[in-house]
PDB file of N, CA and C in Angstrom:
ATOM      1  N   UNK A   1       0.844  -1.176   0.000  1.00  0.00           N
ATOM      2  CA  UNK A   1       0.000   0.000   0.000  1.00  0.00           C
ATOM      3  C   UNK A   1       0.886   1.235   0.000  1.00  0.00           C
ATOM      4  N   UNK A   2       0.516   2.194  -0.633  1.00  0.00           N
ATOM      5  CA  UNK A   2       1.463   3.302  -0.613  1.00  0.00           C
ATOM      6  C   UNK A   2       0.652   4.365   0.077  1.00  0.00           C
ATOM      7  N   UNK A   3       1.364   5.841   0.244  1.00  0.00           N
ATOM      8  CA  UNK A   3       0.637   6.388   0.965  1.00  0.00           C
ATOM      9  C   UNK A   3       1.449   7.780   0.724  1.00  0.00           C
ATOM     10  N   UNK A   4      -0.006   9.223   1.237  1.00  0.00           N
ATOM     11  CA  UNK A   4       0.956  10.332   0.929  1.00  0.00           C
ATOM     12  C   UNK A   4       1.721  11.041   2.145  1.00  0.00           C
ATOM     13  N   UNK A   5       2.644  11.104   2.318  1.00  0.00           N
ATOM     14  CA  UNK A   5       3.597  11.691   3.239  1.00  0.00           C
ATOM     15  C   UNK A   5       4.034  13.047   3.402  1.00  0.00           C
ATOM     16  N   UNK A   6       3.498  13.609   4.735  1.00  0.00           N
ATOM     17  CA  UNK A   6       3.643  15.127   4.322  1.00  0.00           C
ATOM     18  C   UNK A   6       4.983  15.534   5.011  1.00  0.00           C
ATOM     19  N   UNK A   7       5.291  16.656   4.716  1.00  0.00           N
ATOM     20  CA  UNK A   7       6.700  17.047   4.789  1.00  0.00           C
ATOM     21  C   UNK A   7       6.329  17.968   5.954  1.00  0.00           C
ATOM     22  N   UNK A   8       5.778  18.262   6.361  1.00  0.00           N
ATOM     23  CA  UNK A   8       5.738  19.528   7.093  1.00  0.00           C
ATOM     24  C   UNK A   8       5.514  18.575   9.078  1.00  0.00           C
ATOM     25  N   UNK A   9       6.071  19.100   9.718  1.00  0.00           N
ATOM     26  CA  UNK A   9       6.202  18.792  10.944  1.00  0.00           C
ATOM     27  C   UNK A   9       5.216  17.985  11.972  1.00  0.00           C
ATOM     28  N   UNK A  10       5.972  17.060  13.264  1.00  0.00           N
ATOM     29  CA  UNK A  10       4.507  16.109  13.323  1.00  0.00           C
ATOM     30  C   UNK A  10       3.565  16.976  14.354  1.00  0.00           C
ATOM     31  N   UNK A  11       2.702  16.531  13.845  1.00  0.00           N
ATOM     32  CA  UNK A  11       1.532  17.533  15.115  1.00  0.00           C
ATOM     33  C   UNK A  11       2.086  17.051  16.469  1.00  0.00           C
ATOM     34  N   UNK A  12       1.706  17.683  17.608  1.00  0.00           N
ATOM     35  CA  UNK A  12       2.014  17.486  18.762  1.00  0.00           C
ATOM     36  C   UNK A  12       1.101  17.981  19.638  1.00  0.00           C
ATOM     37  N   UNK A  13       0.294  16.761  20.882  1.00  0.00           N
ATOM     38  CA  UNK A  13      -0.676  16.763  21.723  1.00  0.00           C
ATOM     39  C   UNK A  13       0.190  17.075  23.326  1.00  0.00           C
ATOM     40  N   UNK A  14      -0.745  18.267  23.917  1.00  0.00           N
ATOM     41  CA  UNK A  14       0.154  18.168  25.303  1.00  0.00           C
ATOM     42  C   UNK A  14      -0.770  16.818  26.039  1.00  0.00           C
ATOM     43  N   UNK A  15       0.262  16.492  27.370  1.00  0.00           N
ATOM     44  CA  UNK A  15      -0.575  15.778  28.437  1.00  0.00           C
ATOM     45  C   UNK A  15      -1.959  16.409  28.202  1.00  0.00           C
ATOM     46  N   UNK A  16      -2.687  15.196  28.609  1.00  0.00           N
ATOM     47  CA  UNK A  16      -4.550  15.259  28.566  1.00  0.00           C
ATOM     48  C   UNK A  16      -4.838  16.155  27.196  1.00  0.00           C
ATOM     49  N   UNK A  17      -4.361  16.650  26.159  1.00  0.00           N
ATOM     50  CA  UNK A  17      -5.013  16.812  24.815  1.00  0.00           C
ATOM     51  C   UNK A  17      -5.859  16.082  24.489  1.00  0.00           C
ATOM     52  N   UNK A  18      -6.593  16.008  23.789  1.00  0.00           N
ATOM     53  CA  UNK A  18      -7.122  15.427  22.430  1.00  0.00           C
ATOM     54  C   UNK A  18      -7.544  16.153  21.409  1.00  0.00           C
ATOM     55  N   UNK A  19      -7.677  15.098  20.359  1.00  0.00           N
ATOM     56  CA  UNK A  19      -8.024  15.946  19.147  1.00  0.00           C
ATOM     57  C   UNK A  19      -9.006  15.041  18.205  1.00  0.00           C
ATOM     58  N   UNK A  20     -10.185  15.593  17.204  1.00  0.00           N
ATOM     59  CA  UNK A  20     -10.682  14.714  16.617  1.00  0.00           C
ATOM     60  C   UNK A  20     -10.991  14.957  15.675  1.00  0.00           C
ATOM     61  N   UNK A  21     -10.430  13.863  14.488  1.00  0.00           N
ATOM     62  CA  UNK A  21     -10.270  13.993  13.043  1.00  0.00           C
ATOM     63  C   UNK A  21     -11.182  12.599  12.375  1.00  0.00           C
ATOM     64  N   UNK A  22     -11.279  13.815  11.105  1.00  0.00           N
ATOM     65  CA  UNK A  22     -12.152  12.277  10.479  1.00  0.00           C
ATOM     66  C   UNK A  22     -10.938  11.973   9.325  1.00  0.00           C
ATOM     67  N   UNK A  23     -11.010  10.437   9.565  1.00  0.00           N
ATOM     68  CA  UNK A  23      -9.973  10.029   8.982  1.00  0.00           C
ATOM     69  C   UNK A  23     -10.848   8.775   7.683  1.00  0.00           C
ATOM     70  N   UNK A  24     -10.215   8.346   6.511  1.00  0.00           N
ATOM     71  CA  UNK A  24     -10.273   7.658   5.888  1.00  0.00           C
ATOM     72  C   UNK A  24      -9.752   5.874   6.213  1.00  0.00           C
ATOM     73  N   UNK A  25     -10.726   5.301   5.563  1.00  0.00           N
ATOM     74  CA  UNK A  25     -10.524   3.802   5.658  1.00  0.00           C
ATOM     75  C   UNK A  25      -9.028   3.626   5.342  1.00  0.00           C
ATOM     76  N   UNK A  26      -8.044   3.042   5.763  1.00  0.00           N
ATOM     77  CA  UNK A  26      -6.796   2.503   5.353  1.00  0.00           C
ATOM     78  C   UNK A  26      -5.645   3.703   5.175  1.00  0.00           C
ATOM     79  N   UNK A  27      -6.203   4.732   6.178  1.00  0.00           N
ATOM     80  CA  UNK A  27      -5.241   5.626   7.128  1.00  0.00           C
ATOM     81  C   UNK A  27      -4.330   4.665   8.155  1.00  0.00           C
ATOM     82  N   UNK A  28      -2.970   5.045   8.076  1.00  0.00           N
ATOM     83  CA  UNK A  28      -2.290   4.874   8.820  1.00  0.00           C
ATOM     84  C   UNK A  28      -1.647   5.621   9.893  1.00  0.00           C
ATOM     85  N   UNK A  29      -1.854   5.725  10.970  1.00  0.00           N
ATOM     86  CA  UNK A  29      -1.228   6.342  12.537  1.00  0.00           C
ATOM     87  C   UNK A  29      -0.140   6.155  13.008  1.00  0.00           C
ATOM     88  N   UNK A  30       0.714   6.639  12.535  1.00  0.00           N
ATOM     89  CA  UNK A  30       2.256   6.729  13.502  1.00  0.00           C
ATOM     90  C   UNK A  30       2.489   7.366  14.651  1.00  0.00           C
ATOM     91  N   UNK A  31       2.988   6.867  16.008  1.00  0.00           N
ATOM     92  CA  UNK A  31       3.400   7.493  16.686  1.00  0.00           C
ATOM     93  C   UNK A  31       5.108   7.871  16.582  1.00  0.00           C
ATOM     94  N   UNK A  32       5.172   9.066  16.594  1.00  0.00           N
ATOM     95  CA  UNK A  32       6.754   9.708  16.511  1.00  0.00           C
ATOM     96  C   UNK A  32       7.670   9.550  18.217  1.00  0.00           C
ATOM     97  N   UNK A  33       6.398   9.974  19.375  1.00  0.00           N
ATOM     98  CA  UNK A  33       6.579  10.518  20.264  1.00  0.00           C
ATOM     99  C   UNK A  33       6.046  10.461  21.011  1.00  0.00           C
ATOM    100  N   UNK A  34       6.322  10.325  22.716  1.00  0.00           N
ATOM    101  CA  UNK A  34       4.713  10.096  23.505  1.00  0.00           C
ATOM    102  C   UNK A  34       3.892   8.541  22.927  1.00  0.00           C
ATOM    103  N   UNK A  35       3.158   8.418  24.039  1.00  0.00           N
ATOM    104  CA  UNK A  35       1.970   7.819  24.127  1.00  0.00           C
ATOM    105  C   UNK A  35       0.278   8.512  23.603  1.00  0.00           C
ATOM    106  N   UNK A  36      -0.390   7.773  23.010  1.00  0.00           N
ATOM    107  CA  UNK A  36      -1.795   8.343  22.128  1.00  0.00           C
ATOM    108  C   UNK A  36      -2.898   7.106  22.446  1.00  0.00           C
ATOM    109  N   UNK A  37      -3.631   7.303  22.694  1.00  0.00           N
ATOM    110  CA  UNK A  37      -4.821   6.420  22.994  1.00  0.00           C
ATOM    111  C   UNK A  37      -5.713   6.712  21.310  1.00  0.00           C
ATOM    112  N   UNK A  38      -6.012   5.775  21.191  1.00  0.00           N
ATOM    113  CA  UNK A  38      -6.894   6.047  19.554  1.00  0.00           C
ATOM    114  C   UNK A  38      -8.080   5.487  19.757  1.00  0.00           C
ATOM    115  N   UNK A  39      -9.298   6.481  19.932  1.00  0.00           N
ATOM    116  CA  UNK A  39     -10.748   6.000  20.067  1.00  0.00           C
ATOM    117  C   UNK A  39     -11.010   5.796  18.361  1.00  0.00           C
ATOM    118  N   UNK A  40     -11.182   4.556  18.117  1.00  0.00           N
ATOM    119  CA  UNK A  40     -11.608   4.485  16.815  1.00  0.00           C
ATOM    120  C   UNK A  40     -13.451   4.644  16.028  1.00  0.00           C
ATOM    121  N   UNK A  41     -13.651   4.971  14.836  1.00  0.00           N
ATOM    122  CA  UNK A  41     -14.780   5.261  14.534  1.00  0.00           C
ATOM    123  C   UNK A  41     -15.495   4.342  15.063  1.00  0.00           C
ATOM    124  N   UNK A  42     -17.227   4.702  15.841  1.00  0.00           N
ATOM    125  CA  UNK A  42     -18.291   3.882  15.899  1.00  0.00           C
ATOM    126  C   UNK A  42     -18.017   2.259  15.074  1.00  0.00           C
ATOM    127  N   UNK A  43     -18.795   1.145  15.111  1.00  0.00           N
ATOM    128  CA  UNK A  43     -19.333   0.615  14.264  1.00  0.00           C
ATOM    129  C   UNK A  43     -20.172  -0.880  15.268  1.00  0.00           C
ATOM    130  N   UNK A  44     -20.721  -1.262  14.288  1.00  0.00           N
ATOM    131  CA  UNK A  44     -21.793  -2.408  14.872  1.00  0.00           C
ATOM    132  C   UNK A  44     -21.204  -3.492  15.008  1.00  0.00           C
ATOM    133  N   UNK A  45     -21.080  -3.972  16.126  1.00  0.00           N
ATOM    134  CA  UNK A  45     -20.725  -5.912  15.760  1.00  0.00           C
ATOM    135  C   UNK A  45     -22.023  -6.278  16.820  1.00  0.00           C
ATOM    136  N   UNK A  46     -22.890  -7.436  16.418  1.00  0.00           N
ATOM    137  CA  UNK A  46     -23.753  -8.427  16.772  1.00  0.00           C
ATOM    138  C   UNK A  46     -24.522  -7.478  17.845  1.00  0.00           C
ATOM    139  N   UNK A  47     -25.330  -6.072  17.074  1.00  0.00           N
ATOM    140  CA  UNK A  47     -26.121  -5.462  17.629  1.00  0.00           C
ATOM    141  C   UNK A  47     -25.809  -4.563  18.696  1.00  0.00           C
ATOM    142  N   UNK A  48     -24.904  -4.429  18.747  1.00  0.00           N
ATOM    143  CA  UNK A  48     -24.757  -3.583  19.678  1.00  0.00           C
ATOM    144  C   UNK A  48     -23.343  -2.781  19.204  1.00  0.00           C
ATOM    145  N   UNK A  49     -23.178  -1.406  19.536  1.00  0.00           N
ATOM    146  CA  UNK A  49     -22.400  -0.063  18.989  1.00  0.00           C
ATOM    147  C   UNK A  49     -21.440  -0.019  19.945  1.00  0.00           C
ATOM    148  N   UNK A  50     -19.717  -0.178  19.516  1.00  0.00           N
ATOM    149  CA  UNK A  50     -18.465  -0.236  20.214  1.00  0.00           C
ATOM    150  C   UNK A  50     -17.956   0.633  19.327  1.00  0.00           C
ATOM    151  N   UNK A  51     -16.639   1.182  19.952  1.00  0.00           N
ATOM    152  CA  UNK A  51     -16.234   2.290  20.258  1.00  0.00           C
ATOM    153  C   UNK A  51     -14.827   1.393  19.767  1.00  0.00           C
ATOM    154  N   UNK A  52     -13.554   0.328  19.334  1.00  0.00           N
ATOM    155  CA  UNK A  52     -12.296   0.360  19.838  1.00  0.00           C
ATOM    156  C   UNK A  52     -11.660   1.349  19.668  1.00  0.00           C
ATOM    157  N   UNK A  53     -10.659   0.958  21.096  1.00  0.00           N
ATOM    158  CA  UNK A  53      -9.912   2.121  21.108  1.00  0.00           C
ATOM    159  C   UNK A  53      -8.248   1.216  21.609  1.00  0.00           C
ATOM    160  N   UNK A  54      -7.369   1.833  21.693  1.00  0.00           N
ATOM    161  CA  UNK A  54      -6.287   1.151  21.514  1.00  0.00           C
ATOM    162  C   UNK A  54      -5.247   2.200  21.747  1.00  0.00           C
ATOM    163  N   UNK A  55      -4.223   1.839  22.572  1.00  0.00           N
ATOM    164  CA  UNK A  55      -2.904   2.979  22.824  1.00  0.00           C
ATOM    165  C   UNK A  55      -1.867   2.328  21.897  1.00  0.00           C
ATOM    166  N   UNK A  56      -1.366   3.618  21.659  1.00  0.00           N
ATOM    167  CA  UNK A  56      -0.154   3.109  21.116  1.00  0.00           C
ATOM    168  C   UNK A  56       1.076   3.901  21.361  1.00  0.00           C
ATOM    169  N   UNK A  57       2.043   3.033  21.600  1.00  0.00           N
ATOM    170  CA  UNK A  57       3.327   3.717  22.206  1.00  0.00           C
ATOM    171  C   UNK A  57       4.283   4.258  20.905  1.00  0.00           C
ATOM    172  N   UNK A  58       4.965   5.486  21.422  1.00  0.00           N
ATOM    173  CA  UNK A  58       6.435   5.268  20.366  1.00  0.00           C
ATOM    174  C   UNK A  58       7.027   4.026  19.432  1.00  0.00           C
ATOM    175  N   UNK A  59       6.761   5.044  18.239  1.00  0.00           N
ATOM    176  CA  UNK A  59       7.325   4.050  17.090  1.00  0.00           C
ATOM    177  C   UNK A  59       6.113   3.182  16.750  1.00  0.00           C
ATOM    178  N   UNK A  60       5.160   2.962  17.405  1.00  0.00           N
ATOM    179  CA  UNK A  60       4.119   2.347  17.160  1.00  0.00           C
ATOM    180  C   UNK A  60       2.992   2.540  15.993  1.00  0.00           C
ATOM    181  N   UNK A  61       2.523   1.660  14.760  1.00  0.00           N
ATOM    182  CA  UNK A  61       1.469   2.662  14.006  1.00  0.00           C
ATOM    183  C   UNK A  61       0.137   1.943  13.812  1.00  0.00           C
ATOM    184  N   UNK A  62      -0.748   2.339  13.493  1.00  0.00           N
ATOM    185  CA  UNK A  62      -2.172   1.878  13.348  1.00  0.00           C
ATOM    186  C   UNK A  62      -2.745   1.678  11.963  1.00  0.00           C
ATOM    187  N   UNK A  63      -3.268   1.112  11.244  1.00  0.00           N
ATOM    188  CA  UNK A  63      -3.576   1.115  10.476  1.00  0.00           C
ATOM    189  C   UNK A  63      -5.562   0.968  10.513  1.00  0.00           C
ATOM    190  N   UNK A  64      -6.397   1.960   9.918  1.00  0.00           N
ATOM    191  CA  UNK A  64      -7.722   2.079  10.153  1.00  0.00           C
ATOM    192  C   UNK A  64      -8.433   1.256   8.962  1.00  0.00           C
ATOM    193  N   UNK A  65      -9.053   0.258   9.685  1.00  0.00           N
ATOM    194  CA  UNK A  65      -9.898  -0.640   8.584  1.00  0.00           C
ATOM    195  C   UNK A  65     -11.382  -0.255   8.567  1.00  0.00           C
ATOM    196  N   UNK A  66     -11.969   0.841   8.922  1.00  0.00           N
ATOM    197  CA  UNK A  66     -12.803   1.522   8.763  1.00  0.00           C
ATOM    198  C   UNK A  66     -12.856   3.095   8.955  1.00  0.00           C
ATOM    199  N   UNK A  67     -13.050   3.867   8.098  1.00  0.00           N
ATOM    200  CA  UNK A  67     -13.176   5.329   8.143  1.00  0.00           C
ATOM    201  C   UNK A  67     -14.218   5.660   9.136  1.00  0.00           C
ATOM    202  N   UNK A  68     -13.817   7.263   9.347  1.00  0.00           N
ATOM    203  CA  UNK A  68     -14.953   8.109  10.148  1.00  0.00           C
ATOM    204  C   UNK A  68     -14.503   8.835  11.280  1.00  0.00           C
ATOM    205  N   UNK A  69     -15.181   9.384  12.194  1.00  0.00           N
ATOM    206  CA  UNK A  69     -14.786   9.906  13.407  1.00  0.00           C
ATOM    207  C   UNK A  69     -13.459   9.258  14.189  1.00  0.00           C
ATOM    208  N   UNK A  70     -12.495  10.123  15.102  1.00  0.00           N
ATOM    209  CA  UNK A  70     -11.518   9.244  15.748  1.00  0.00           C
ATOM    210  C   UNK A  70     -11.214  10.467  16.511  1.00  0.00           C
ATOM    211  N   UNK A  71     -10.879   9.877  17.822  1.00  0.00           N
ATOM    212  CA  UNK A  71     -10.155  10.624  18.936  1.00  0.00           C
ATOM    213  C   UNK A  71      -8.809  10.102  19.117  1.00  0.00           C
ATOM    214  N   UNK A  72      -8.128  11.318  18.939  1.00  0.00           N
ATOM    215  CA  UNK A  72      -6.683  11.261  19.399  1.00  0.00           C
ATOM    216  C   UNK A  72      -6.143  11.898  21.224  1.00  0.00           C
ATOM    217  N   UNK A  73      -6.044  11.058  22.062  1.00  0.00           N
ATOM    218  CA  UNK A  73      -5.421  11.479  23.507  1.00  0.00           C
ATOM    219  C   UNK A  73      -3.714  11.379  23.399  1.00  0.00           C
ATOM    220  N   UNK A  74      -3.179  12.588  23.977  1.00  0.00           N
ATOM    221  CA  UNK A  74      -1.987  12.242  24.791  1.00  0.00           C
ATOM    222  C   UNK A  74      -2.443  12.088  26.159  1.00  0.00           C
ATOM    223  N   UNK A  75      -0.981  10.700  26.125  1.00  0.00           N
ATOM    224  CA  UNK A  75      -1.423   9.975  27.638  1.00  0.00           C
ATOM    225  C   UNK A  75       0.244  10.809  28.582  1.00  0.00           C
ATOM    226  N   UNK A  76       0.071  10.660  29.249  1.00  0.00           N
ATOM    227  CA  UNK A  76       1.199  11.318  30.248  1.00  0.00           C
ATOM    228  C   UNK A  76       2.494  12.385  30.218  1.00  0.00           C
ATOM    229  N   UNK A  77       2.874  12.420  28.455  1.00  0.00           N
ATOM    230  CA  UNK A  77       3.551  12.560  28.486  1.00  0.00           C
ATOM    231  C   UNK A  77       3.283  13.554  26.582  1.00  0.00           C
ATOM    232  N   UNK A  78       3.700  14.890  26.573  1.00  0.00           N
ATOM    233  CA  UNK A  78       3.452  15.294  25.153  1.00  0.00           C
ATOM    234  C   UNK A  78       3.658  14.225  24.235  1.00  0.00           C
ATOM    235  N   UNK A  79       2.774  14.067  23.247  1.00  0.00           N
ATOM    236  CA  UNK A  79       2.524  12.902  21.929  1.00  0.00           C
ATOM    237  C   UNK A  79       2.543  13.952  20.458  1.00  0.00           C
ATOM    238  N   UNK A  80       3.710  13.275  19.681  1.00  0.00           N
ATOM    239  CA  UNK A  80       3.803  13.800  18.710  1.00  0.00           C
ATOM    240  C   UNK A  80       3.479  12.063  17.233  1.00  0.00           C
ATOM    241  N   UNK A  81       2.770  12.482  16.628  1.00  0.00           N
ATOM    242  CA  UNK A  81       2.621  11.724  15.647  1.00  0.00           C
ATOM    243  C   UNK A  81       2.368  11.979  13.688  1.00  0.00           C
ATOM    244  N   UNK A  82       2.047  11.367  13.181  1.00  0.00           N
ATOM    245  CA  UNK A  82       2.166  11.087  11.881  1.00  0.00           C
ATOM    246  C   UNK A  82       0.889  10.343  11.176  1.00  0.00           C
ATOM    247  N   UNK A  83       0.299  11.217   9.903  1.00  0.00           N
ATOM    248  CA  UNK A  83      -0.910  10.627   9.786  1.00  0.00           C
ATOM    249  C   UNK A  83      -0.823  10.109   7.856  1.00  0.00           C
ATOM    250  N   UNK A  84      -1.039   8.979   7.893  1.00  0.00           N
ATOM    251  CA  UNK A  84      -0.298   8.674   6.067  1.00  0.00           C
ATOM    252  C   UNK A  84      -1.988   8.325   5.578  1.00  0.00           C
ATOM    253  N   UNK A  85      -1.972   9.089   5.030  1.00  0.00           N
ATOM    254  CA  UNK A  85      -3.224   8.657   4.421  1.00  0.00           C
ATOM    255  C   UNK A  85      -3.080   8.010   2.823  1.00  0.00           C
ATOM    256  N   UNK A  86      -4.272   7.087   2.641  1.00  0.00           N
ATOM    257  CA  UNK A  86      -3.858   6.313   1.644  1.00  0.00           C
ATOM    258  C   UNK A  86      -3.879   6.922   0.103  1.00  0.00           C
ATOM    259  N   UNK A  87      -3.137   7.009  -0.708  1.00  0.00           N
ATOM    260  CA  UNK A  87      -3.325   7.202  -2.098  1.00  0.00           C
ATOM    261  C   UNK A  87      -4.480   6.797  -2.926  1.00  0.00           C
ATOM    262  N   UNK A  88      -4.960   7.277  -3.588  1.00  0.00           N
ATOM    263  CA  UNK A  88      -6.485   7.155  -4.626  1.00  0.00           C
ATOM    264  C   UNK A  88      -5.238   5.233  -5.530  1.00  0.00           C
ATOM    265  N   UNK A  89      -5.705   4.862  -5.998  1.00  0.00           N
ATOM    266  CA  UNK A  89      -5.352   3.716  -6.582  1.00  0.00           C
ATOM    267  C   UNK A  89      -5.263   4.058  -8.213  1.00  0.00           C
ATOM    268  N   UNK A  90      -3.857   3.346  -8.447  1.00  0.00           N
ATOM    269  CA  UNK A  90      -3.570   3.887  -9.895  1.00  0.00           C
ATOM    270  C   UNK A  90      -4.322   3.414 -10.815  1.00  0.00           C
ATOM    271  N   UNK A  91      -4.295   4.400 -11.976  1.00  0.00           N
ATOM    272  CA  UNK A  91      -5.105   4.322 -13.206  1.00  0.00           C
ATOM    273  C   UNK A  91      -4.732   2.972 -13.726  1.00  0.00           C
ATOM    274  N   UNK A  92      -3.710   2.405 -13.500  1.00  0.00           N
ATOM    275  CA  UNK A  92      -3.560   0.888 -14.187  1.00  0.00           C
ATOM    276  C   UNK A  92      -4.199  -0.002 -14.043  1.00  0.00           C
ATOM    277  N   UNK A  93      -4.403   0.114 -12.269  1.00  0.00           N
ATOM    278  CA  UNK A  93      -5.400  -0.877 -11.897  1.00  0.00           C
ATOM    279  C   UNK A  93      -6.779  -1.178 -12.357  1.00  0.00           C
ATOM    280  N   UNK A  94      -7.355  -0.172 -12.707  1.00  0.00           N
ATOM    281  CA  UNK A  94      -8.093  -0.368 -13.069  1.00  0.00           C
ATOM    282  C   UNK A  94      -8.428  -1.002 -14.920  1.00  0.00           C
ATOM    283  N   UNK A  95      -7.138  -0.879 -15.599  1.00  0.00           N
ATOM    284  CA  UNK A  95      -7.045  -1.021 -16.931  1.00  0.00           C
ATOM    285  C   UNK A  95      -6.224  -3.104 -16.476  1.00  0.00           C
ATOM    286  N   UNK A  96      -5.966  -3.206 -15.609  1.00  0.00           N
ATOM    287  CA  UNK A  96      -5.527  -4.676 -15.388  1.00  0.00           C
ATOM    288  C   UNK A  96      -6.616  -5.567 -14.693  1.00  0.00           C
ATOM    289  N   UNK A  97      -7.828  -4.608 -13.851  1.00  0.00           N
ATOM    290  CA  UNK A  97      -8.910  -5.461 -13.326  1.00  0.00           C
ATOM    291  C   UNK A  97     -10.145  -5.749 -14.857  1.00  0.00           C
ATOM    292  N   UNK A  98      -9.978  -5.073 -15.240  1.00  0.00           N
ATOM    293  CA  UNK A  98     -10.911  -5.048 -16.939  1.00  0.00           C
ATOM    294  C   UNK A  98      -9.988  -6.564 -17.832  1.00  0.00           C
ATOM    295  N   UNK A  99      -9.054  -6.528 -17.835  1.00  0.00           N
ATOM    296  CA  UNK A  99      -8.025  -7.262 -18.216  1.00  0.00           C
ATOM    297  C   UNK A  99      -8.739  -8.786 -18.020  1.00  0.00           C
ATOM    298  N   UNK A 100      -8.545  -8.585 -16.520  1.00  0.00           N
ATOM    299  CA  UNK A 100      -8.478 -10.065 -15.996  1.00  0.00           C
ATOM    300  C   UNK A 100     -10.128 -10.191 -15.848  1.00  0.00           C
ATOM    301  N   UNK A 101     -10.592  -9.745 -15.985  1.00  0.00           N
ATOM    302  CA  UNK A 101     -12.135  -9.953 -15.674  1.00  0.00           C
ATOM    303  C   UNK A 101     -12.675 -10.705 -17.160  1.00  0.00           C
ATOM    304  N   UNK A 102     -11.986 -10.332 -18.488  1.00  0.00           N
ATOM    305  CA  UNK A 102     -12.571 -10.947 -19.633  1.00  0.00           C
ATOM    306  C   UNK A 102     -12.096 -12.343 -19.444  1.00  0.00           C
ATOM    307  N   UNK A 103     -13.161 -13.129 -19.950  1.00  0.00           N
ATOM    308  CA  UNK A 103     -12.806 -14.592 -20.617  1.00  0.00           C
ATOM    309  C   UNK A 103     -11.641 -14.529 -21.006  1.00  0.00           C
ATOM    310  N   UNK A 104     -11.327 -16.257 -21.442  1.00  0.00           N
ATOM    311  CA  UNK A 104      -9.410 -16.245 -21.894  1.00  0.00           C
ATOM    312  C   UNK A 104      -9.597 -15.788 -23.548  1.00  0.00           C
ATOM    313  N   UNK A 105     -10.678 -16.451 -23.979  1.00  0.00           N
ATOM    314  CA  UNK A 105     -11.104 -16.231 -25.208  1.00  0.00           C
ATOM    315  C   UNK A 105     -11.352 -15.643 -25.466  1.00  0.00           C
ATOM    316  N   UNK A 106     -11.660 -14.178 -25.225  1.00  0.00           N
ATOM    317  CA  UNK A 106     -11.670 -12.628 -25.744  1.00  0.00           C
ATOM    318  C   UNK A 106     -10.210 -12.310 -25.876  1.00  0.00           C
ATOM    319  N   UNK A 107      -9.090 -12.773 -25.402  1.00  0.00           N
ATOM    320  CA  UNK A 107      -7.800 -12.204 -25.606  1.00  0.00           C
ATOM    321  C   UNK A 107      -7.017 -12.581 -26.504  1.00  0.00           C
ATOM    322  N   UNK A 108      -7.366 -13.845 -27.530  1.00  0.00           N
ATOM    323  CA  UNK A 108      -7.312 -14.150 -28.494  1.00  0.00           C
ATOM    324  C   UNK A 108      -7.424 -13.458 -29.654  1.00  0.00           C
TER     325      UNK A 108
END
């Protein structure tokens, strides 16, 4: 998976911050710095509405298998991190899923 990488400096949460961003499906979360608690978007499992949420230490990164709302905490100590969000998918792909989707016998 590739991803776009910004050049410009990592955000940084003091003790007890938070912050809340809506993030895209197959966003990735780096921590640079500090400790971050990550309340992840809503979603349903077997009727009933959970919340995960998950810390992650230095050097640590997340990867989001569902988009939407998210809370970012620093835990004890200022948290500086890194947010890679995923690239749109190249024009090839889509000229190689057309590809493989015909019969063998159309390529004849």
């Amino acid at each position: 998976m590739t991803s776009a990488i910004s050049s410009s400096p990592a955000p940084r949460l003091q003790p007890g911050q938070s912050l809340q961003l809506a993030l895209d499906a197959g966003t990735v979360l780096q921590v640079a710095a500090g400790t971050l608690t990550l309340h992840e978007p809503m979603r349903w499992i077997g009727g009933t509405v959970v919340r995960p949420t998950l810390r992650l230490s230095e050097g640590q990164s997340h990867r989001l298998a569902q988009g939407g709302w998210c809370v970012l905490a620093a835990e004890g100590e200022a948290a500086e991190w890194r947010c890679h969000a995923p690239l749109p998918p190249s024009p090839w792909w889509a000229v190689f899923r057309r590809m493989a989707a015909r019969p063998a016998t159309a390529l004849r």
